[in-house]
Protein backbone atom coordinates (compact mmCIF):
# COMPACT_ATOMS: atom_id res chain seq x y z
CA UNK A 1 -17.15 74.17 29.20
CA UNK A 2 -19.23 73.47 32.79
CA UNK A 3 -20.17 69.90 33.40
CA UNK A 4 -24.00 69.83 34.16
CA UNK A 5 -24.88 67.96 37.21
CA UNK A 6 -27.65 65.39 37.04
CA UNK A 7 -27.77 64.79 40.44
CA UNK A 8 -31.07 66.93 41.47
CA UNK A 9 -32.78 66.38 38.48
CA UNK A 10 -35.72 64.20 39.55
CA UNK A 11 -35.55 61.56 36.23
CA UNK A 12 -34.08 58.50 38.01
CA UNK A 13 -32.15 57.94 34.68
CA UNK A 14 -30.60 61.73 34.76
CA UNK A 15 -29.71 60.44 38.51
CA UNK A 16 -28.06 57.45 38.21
CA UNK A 17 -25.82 59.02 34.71
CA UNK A 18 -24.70 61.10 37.53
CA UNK A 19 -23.47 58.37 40.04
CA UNK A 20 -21.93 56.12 37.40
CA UNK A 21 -20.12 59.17 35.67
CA UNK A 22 -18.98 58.65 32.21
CA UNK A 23 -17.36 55.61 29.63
CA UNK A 24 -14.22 55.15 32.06
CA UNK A 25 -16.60 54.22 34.94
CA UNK A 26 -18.42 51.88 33.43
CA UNK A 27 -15.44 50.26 32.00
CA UNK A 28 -13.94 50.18 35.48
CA UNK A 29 -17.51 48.02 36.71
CA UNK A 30 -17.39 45.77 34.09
CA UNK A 31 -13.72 45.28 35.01
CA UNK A 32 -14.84 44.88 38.38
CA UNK A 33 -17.47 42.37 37.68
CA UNK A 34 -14.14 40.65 35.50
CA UNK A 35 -12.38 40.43 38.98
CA UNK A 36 -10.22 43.01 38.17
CA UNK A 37 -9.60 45.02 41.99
CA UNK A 38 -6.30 46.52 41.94
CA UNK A 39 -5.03 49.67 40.05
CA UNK A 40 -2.78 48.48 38.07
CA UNK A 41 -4.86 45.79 36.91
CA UNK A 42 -7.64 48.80 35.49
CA UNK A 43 -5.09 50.71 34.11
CA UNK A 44 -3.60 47.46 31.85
CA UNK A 45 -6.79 46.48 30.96
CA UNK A 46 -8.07 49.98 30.04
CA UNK A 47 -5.02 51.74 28.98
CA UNK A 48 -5.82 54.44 30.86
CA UNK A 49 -4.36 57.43 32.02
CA UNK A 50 -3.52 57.45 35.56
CA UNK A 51 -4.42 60.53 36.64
CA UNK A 52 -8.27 59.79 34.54
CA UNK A 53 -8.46 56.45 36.66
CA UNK A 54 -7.70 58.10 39.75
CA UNK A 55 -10.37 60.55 39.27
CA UNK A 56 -12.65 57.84 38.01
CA UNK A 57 -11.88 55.26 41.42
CA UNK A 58 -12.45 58.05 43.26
CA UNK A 59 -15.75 59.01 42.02
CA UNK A 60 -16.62 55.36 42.08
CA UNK A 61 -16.26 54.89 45.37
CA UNK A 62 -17.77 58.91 46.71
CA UNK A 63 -21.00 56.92 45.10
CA UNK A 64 -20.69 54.20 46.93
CA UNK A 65 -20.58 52.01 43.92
CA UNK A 66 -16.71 50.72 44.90
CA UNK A 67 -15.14 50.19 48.38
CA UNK A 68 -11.65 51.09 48.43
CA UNK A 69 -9.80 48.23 50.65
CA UNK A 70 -6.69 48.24 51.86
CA UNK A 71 -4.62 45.13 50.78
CA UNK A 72 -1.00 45.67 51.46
CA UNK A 73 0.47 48.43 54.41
CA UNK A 74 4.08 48.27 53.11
CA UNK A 75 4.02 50.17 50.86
CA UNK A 76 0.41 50.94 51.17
CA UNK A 77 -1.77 49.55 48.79
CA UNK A 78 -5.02 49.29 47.98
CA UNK A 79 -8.14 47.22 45.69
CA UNK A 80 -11.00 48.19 44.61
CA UNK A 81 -14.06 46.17 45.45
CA UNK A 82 -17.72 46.11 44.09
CA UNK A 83 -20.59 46.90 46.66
CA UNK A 84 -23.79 46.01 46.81
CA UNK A 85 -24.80 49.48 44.80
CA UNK A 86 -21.86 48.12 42.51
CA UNK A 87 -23.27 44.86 42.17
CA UNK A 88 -26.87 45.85 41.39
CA UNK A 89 -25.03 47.96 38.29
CA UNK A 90 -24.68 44.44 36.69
CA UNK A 91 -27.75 44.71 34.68
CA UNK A 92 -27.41 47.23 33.13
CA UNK A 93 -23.69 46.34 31.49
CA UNK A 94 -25.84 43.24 30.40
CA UNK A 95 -28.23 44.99 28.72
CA UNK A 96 -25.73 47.27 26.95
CA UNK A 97 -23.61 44.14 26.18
CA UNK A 98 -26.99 42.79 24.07
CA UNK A 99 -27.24 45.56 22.56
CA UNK A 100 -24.30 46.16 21.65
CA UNK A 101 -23.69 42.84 19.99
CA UNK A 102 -26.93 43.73 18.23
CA UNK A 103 -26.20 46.70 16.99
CA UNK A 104 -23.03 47.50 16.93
CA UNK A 105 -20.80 44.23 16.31
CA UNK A 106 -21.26 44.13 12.12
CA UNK A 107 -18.32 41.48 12.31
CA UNK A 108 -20.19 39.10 14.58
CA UNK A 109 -20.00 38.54 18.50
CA UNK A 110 -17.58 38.53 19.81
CA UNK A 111 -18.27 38.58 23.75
CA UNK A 112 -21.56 36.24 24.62
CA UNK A 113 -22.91 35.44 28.56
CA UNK A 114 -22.87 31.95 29.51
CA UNK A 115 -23.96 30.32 32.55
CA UNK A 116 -21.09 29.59 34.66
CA UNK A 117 -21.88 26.11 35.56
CA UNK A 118 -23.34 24.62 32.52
CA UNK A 119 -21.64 27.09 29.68
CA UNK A 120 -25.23 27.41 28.26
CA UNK A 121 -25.38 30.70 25.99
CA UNK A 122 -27.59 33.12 28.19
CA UNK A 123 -30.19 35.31 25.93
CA UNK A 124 -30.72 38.40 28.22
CA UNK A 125 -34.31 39.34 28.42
CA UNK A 126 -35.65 42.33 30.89
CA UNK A 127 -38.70 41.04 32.84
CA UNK A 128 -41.19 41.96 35.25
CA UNK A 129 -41.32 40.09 38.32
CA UNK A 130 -44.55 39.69 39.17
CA UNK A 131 -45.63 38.73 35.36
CA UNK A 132 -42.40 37.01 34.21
CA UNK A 133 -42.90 38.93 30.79
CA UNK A 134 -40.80 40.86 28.80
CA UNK A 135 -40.11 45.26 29.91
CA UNK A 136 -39.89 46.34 26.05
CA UNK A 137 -40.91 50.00 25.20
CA UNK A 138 -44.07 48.42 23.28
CA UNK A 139 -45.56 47.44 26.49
CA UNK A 140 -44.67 50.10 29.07
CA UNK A 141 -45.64 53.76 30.10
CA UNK A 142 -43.69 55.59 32.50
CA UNK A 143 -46.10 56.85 35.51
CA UNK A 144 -45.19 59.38 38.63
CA UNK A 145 -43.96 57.36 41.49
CA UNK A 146 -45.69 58.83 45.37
CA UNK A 147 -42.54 61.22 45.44
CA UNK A 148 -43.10 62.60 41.97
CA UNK A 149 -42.86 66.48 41.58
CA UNK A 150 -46.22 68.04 39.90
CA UNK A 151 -43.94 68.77 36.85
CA UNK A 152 -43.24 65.15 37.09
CA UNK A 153 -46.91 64.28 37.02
CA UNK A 154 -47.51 66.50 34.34
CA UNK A 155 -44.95 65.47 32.09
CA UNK A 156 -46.16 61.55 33.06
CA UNK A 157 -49.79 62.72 31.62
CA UNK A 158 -48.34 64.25 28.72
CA UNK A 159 -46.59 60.75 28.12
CA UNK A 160 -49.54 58.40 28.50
CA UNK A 161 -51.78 60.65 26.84
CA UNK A 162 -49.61 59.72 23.55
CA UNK A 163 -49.63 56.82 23.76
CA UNK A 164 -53.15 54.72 23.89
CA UNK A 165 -53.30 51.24 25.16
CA UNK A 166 -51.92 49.20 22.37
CA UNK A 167 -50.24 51.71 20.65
CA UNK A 168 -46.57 51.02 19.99
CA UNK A 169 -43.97 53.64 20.02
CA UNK A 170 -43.31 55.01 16.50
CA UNK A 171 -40.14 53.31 14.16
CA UNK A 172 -38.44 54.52 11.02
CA UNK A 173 -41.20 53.03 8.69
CA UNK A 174 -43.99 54.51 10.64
CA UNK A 175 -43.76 57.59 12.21
């Protein structure tokens, strides 16, 4: 079966599925964001295949999410280092980590954040910037950016015209 490439679809979501690649990958940046650098280090704390992390490193760093670093000549060796595209990924393995431990961990937590200075549990919360309130899909639309396709703003319209202000999106108990 052909892979589908996200890569010119214009949903910044479809887009960025593309860059990060699949599970391996972002196993690899959370190993990254661990300290983990080197090859052998991935492939002990994955237990994976060689030949799979090779492909994954490699994609990794085509995306420009890892910078591969030479750290030894003889033999010649080589780490694998976050960059700043890497680093901005950070988020978003903290938001799966929440909800993961909310949904999926029925035998408790077993990984929590902590602030590294204090050891404070961390609650992670997605805000807005300007506001300092809460992103939840209660209290967001999605609207076309200035680059947005007229598909894009059509589909946007579509959207918003479901949803009325104050409307929440539909659960289980309510459709």
């Amino acid at each position: 079966m052909q892979r589908t490439s996200f890569k010119n679809m214009e949903c910044p979501a479809a887009r960025a599925l593309e860059c990060v690649g699949e599970w391996w990958s972002i196993l690899i940046l959370r190993d990254a964001f661990h300290g983990l650098s080197r090859f052998d280090e991935f492939q002990s704390s994955l237990g994976i295949a060689p030949n799979i992390l090779t492909r994954r490193l490699k994609h990794l760093t085509q995306n420009g999410l890892l910078e591969r670093r030479m750290y030894n000549s003889r033999p010649q060796r080589y780490e694998y280092v976050l960059t700043d595209k890497g680093r901005d990924f950070f988020p978003v393995l903290v938001a799966m980590l929440e909800w993961g431990n909310k949904h999926l961990s029925p035998e408790g937590v077993s990984v929590q954040l902590a602030d590294r200075h204090t050891g404070d549990l961390l609650v992670p919360v997605l805000m807005d910037r300007h506001r300092l309130s809460p992103i939840t899909a209660d209290n967001v639309v999605l609207q076309p950016g200035p680059a947005a396709s007229e598909s894009m703003r059509e589909r946007a319209a579509q959207t918003q015209s479901r949803w009325s202000p104050g409307a929440s999106i539909p659960d289980k108990e309510h459709p």
